[in-house]
Structure formats: C-alpha cells, structure tokens
N, C-alpha and C. Protein backbone atom coordinates (compact mmCIF):
# COMPACT_ATOMS: atom_id res chain seq x y z
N UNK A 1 18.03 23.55 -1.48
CA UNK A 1 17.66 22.64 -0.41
C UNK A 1 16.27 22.99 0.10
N UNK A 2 15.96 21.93 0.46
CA UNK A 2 14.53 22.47 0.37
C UNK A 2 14.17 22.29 2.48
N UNK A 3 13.73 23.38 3.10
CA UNK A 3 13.77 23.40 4.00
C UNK A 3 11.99 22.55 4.80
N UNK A 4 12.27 22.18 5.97
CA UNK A 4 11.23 22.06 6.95
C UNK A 4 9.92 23.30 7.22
N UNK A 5 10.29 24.77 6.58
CA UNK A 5 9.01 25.68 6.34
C UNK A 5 8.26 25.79 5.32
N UNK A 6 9.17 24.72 4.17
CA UNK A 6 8.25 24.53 3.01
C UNK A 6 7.19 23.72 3.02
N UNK A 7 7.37 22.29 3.46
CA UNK A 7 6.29 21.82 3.74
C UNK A 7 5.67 21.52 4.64
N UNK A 8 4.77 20.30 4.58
CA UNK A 8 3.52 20.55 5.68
C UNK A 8 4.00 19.29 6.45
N UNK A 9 3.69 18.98 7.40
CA UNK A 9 4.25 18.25 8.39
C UNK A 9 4.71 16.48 6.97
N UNK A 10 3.28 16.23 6.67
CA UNK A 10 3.22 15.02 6.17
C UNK A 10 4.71 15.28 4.46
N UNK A 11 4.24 15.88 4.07
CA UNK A 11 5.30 16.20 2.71
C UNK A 11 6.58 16.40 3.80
N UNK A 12 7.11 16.40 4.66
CA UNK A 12 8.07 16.62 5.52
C UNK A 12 8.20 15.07 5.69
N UNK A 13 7.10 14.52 6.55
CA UNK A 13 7.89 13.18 6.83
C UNK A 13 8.61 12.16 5.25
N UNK A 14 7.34 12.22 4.15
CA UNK A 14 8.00 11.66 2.74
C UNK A 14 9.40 12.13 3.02
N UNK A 15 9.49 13.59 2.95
CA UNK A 15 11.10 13.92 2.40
C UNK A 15 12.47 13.55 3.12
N UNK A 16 12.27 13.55 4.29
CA UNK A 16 12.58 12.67 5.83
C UNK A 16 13.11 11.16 5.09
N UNK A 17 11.58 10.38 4.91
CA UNK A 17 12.24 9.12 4.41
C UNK A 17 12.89 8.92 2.97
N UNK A 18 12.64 9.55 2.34
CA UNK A 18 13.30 9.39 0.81
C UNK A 18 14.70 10.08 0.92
N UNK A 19 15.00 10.91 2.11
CA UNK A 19 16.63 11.65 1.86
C UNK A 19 17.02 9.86 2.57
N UNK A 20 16.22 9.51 3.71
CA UNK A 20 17.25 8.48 4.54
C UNK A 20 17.39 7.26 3.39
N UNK A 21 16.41 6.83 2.65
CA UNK A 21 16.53 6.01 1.42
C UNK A 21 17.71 6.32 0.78
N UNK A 22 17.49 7.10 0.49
CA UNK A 22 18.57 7.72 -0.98
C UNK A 22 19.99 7.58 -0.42
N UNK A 23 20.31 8.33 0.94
CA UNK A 23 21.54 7.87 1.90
C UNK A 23 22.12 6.17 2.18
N UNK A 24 21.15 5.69 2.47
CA UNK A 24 20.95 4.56 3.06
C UNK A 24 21.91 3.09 1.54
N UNK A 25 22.61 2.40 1.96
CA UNK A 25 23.10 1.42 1.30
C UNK A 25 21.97 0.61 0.80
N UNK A 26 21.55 0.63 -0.43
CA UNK A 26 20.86 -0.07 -0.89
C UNK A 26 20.35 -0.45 -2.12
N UNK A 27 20.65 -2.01 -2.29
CA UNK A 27 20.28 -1.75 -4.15
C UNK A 27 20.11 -3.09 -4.35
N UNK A 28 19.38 -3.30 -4.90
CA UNK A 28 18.32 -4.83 -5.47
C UNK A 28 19.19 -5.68 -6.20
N UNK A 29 19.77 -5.07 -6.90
CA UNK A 29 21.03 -5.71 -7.99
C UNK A 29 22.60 -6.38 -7.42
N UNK A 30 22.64 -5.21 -6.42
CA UNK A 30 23.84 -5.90 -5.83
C UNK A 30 23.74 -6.54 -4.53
N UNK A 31 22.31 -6.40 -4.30
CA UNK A 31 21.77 -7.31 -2.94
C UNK A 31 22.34 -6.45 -1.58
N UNK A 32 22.83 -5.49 -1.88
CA UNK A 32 23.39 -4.65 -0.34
C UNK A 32 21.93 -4.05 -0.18
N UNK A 33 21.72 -4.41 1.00
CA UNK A 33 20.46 -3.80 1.85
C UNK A 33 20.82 -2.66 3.17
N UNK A 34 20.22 -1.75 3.21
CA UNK A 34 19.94 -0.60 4.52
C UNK A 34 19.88 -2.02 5.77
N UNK A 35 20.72 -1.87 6.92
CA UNK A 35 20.29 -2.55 7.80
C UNK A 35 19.69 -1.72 8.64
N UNK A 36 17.95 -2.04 9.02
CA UNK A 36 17.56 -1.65 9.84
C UNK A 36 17.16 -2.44 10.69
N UNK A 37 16.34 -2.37 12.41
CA UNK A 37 15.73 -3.18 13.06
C UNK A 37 14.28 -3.34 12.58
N UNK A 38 13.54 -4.16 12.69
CA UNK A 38 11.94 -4.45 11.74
C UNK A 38 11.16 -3.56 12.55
N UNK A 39 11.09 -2.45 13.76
CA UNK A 39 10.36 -1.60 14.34
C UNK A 39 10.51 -0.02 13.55
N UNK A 40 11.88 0.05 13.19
CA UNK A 40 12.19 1.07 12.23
C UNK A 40 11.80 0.67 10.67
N UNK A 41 11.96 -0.43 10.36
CA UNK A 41 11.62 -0.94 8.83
C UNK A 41 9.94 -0.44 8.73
N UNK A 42 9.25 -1.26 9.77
CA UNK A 42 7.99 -0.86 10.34
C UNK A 42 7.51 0.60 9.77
N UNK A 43 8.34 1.18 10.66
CA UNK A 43 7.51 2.84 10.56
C UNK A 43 7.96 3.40 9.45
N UNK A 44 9.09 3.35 8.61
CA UNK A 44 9.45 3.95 7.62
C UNK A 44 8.38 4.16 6.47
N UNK A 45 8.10 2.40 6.52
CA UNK A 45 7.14 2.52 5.41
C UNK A 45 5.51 2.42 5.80
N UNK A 46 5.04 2.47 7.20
CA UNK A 46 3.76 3.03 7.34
C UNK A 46 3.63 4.21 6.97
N UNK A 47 4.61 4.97 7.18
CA UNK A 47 4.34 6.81 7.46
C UNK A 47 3.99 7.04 5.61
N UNK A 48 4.98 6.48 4.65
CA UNK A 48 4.44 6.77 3.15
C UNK A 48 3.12 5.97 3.05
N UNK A 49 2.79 4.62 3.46
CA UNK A 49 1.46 4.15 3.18
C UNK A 49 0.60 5.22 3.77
N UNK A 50 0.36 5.34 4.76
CA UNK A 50 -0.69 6.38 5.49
C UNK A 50 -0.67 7.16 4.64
N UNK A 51 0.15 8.14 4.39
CA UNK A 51 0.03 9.54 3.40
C UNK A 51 -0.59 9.11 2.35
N UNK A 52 -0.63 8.05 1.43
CA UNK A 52 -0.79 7.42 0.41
C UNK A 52 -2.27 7.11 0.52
N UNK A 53 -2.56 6.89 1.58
CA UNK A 53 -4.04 6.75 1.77
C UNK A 53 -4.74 7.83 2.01
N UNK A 54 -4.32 8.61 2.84
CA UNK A 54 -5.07 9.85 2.91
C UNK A 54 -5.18 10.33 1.79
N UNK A 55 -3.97 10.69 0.72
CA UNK A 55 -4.06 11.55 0.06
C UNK A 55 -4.63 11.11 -1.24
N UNK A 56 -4.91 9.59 -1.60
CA UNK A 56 -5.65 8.84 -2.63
C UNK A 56 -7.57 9.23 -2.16
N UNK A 57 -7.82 8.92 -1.06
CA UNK A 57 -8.92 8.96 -0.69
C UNK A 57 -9.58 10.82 -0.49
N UNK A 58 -8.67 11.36 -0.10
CA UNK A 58 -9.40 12.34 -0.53
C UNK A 58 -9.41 13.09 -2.03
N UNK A 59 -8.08 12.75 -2.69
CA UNK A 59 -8.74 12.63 -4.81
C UNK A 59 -9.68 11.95 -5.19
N UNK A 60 -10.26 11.04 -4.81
CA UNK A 60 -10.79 9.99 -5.11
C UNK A 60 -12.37 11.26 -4.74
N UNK A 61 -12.58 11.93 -3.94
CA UNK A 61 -13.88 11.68 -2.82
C UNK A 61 -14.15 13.62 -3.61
N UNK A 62 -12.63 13.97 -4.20
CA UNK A 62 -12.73 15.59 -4.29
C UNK A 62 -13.56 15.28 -6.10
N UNK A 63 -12.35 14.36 -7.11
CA UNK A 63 -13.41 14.00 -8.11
C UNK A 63 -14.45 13.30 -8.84
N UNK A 64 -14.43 12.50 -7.36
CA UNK A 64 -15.79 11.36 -7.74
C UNK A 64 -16.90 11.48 -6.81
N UNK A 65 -16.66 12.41 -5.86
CA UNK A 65 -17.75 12.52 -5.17
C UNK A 65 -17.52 11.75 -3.61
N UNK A 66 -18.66 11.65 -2.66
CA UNK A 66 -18.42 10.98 -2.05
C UNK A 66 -19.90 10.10 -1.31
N UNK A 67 -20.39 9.83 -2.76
CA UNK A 67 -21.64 8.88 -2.50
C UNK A 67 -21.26 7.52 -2.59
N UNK A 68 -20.48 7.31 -3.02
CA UNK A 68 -19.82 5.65 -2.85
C UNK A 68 -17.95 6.00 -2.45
N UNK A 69 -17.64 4.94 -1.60
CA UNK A 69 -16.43 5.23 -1.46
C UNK A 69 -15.20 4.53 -1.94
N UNK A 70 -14.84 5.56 -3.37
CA UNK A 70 -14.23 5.03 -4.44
C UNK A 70 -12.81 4.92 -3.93
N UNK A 71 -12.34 5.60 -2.99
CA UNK A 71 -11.03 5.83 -2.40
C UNK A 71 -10.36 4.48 -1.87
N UNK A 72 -11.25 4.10 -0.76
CA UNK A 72 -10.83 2.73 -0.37
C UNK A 72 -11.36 1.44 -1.22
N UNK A 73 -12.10 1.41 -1.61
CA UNK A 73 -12.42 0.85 -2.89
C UNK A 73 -10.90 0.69 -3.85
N UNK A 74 -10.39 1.54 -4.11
CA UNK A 74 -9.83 1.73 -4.95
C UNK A 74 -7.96 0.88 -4.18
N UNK A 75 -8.15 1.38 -3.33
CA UNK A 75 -6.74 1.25 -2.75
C UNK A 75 -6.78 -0.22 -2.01
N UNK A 76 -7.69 -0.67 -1.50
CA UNK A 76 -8.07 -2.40 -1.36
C UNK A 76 -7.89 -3.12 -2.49
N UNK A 77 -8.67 -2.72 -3.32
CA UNK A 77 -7.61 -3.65 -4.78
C UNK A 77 -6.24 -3.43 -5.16
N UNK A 78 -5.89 -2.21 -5.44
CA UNK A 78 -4.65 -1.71 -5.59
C UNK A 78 -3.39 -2.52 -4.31
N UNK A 79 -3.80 -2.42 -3.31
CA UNK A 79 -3.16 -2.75 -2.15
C UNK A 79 -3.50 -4.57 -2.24
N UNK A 80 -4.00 -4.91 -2.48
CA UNK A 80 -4.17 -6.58 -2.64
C UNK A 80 -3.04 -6.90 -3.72
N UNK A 81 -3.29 -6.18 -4.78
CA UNK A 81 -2.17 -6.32 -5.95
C UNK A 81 -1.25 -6.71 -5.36
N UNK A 82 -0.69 -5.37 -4.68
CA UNK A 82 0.58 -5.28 -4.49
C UNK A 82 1.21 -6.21 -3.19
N UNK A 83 0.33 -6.81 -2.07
CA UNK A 83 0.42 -7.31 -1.66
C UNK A 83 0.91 -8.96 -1.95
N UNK A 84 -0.28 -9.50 -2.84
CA UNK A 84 0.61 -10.60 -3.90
C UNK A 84 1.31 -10.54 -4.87
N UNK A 85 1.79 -9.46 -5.09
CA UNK A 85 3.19 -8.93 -5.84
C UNK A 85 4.17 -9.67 -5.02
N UNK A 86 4.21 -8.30 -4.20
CA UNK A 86 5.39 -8.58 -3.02
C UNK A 86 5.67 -9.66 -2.19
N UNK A 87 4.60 -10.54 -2.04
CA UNK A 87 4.76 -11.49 -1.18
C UNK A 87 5.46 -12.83 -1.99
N UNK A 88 4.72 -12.63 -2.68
CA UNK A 88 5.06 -14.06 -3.57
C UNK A 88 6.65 -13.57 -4.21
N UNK A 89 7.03 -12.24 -4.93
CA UNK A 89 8.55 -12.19 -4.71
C UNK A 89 9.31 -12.86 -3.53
N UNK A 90 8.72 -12.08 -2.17
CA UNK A 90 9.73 -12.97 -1.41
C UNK A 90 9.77 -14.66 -1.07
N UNK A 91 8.94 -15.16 -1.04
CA UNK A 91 8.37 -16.54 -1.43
C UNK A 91 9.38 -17.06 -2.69
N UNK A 92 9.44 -16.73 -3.78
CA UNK A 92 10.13 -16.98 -4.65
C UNK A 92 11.67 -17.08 -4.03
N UNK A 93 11.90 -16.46 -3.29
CA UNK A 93 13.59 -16.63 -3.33
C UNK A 93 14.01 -15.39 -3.77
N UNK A 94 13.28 -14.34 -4.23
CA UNK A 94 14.14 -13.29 -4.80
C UNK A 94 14.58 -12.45 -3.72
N UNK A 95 16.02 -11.82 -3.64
CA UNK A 95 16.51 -11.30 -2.66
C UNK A 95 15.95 -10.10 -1.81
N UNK A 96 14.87 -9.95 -1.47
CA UNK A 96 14.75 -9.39 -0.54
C UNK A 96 14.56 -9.09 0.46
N UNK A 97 15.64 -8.25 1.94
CA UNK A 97 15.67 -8.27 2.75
C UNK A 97 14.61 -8.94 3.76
N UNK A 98 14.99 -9.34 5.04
CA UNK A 98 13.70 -9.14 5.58
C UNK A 98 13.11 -7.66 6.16
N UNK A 99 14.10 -6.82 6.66
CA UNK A 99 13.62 -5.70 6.52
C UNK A 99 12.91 -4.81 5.71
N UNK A 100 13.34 -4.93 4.25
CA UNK A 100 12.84 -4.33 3.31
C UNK A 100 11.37 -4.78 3.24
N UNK A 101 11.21 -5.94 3.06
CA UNK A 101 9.99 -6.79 3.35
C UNK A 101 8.67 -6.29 4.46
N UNK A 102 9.27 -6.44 5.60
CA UNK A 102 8.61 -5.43 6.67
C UNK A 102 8.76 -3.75 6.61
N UNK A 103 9.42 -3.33 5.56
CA UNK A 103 8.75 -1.72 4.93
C UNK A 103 8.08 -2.07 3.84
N UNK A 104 7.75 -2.48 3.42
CA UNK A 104 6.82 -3.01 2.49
C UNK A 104 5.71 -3.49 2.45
N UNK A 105 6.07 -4.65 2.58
CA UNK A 105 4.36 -5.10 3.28
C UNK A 105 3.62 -4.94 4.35
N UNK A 106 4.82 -4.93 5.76
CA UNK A 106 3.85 -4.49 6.79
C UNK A 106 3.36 -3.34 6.70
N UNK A 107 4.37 -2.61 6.95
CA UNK A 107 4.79 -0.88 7.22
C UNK A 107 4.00 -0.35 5.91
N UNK A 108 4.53 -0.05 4.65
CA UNK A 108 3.79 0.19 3.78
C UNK A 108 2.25 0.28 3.12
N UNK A 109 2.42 -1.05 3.09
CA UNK A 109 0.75 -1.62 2.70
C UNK A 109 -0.16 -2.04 4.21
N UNK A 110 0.27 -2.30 5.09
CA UNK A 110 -0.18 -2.33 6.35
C UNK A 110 -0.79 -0.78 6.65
N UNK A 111 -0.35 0.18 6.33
CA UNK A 111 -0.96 1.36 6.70
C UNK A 111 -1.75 1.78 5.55
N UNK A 112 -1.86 1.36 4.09
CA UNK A 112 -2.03 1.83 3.28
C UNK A 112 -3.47 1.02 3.00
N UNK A 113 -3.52 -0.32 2.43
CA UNK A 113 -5.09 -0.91 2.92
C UNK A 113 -5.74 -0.50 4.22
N UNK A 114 -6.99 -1.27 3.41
CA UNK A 114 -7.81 -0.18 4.60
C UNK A 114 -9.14 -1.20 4.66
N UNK A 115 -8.69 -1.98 5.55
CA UNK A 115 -10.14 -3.31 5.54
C UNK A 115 -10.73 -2.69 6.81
N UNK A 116 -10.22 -1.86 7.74
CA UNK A 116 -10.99 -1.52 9.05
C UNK A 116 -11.72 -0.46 8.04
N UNK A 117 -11.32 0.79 7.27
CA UNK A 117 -11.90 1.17 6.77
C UNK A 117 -13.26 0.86 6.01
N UNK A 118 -13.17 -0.55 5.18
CA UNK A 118 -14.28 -1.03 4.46
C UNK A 118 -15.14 -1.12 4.91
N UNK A 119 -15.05 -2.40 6.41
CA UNK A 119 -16.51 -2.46 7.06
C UNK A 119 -16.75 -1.37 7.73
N UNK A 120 -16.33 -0.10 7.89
CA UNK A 120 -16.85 1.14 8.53
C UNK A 120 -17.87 1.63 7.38
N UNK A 121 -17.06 1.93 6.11
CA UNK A 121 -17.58 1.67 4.61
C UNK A 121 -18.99 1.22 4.72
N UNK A 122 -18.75 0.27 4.63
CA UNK A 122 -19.87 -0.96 4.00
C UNK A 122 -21.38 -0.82 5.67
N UNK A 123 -21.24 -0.61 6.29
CA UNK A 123 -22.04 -0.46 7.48
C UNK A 123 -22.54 0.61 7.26
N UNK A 124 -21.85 2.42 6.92
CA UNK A 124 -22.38 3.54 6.92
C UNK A 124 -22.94 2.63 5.27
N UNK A 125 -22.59 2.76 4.56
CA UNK A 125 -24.02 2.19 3.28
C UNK A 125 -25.01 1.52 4.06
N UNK A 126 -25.03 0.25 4.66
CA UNK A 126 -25.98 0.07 4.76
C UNK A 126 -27.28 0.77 6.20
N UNK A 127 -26.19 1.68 6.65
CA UNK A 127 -26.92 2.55 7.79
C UNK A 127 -27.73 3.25 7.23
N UNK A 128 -27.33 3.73 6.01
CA UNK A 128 -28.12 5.20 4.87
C UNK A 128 -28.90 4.43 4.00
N UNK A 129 -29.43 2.99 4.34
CA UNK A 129 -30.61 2.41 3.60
C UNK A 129 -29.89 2.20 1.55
N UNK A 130 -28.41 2.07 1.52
CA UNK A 130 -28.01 1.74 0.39
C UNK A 130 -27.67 0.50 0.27
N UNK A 131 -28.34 -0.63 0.52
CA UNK A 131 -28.39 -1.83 0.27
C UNK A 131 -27.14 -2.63 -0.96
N UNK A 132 -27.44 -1.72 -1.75
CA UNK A 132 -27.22 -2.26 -3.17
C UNK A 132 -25.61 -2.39 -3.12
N UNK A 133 -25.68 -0.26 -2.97
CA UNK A 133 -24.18 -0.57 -3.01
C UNK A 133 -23.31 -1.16 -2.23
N UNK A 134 -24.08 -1.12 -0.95
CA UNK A 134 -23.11 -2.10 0.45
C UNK A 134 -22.81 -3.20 -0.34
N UNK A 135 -23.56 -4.27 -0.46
CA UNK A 135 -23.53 -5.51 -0.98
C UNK A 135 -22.11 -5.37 -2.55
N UNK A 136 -22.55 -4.31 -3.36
CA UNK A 136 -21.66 -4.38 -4.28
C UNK A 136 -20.47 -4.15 -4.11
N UNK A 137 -19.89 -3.00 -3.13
CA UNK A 137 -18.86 -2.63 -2.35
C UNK A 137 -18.39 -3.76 -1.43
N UNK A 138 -18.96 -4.34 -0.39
CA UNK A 138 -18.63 -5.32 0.44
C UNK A 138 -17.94 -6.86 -0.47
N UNK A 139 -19.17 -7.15 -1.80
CA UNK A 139 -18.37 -8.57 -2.19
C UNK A 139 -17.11 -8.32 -3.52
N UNK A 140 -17.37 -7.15 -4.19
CA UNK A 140 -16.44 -6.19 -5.12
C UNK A 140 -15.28 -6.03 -4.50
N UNK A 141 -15.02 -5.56 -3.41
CA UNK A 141 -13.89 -5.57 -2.60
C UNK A 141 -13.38 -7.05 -2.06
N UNK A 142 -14.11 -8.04 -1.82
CA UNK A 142 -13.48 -9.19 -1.66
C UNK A 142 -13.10 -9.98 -2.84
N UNK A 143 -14.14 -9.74 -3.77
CA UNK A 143 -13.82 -10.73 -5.17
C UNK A 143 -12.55 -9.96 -5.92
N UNK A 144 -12.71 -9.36 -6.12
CA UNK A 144 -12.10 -8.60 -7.28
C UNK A 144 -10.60 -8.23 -6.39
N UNK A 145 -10.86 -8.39 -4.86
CA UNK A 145 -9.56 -8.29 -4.44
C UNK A 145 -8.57 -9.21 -4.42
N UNK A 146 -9.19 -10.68 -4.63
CA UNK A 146 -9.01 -11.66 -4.21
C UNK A 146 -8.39 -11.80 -5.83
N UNK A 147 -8.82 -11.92 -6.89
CA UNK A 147 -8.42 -11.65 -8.14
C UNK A 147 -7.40 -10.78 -8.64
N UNK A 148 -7.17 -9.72 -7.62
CA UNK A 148 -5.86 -8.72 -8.09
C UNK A 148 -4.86 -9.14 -7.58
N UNK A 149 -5.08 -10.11 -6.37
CA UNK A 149 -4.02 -10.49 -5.45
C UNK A 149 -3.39 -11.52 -6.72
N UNK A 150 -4.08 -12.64 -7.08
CA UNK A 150 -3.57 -13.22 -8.40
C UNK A 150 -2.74 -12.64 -9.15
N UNK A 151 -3.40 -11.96 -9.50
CA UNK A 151 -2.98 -11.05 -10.75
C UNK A 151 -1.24 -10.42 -10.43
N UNK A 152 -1.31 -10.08 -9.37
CA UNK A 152 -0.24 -9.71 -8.42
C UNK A 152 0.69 -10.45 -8.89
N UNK A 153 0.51 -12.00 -7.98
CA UNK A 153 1.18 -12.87 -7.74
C UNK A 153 1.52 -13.96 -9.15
N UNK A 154 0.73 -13.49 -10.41
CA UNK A 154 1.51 -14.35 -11.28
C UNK A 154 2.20 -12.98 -12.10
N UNK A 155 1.78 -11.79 -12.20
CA UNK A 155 2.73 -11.07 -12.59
C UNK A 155 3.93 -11.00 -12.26
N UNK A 156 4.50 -11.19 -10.98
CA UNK A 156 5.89 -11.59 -9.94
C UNK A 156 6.21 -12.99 -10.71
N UNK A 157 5.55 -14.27 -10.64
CA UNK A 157 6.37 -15.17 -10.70
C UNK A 157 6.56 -14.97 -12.47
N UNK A 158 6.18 -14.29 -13.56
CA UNK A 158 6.82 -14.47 -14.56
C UNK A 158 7.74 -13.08 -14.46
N UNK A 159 7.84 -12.12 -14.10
CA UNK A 159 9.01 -11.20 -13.71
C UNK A 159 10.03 -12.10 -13.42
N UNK A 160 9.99 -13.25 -12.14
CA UNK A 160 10.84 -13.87 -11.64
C UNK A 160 11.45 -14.66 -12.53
N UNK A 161 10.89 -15.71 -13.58
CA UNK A 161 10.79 -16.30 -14.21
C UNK A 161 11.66 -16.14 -15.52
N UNK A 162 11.10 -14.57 -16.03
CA UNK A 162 11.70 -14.05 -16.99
C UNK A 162 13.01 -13.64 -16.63
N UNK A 163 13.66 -13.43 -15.46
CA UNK A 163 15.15 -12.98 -15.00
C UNK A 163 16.07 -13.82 -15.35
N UNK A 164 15.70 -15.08 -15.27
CA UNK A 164 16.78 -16.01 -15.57
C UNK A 164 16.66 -16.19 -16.84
C-alpha cells in the first residue's frame, strides 16, 4: 500500500482520485455511472488536468528549452483535440454521464488548456522583441487548434459510427 509519505502532495492528489475512480461504480459498457454532484465532478478532474499541465510544461521547457513555449503550445492543440473528441461524443448520443462530462471537459481539460496562458505567452514574445515567433505561436495555436478540434471531432463520429 502505498502510503501519503511517499508522495508529494500532487502524486497524492492523482492517487486520491484514481483509488475513488477505481472504487466508484462505473463503466461505459454497462452505462452505470459514479453519481456525483457537477462541483465534485468539477474538481476531480481539474486537480489531474492541472498536474497534467504543470507537469507537460515543465518536460516540454526541461527538453526543449525555454525560448519558445513548446509546453502550452503543445497542450492547446492536444487539449483542442480532445476537447472535440469529447464533445461531439456527447453530442452524438453516446452515453455519457453528465457528470462524467463535467470531469472531463470542464474539470479536466478546463484546467488543463491553457489560453490565459497563451496570451501571457504570446505578449512576453512580443515584449522580448520576438515578433516572428509571437505571430507564429499566436495564429499556430489558433489554426492548427482549430484543425485538431476537427480532427477530434470526426475521429469520435467514426468511433461512433463504427460501434454499430
């Protein structure tokens, strides 16, 4: 068993929510969902997005440096994906909760994108006289986000598609 002096506060909260997961009634197949209230659905899955961001952005910054910021860069597309993944599943009709939904998209990816981040981003570039990359970072992050969200969202509807 793995105790509360092993890890560090944050690897504590993950393990926190993945024992209450794992406990918790729940399974996609047989449609039994964890009932929670959407303030608890909420925080469950901010607390893994947050970690998820911190801990992407500083790999990102330990092996790429941190002259462009590949971290949120990285997790704005990633997080757009998954955003029209998930959304358009529930859109579709496929069973999932509304709770689950609000650990997911809000809670989850709500803490895990990072658009307050970008224009903080995109301003320190262009504060440090990097023109170029602001501009490439600023419309790269909208285009290409805007394109993963697609990408997202027709990968879901032929998942969906393909079920039946």
């Amino acid at each position: 068993m793995i105790t509360g002096s092993m890890l560090s506060s944050g690897e504590l909260s993950v393990a926190l929510l993945f024992n209450l997961l794992s406990s918790a009634n729940f399974s996609l197949a047989n449609q039994n969902y964890f009932n929670l209230g959407a303030p608890v659905a909420v925080s469950l899955g901010a607390v893994p997005g947050a970690l998820s961001r911190y801990y992407l952005t500083v790999l990102f910054s330990q092996r790429l440096g941190t002259h462009f910021p590949f971290g949120t860069f990285f997790i704005n597309l990633s997080g757009s994906l998954l955003v029209g993944f998930l959304a358009t599943l529930a859109i579709d009709q496929v069973t999932l909760s509304p709770e689950l939904q609000l650990l997911m998209i809000t809670g989850f990816l709500g803490s895990y994108t990072t658009f307050s981040t970008y224009a903080l981003d995109t301003s320190v570039l262009l504060q440090n006289k990097e023109r170029k990359k602001a501009l490439f970072y600023w419309l790269g992050s909208s285009i290409v986000g805007g394109v993963c969200l697609e990408i997202g969202m027709m990968i879901a509807h032929s998942l969906h598609r393909g079920g039946h």
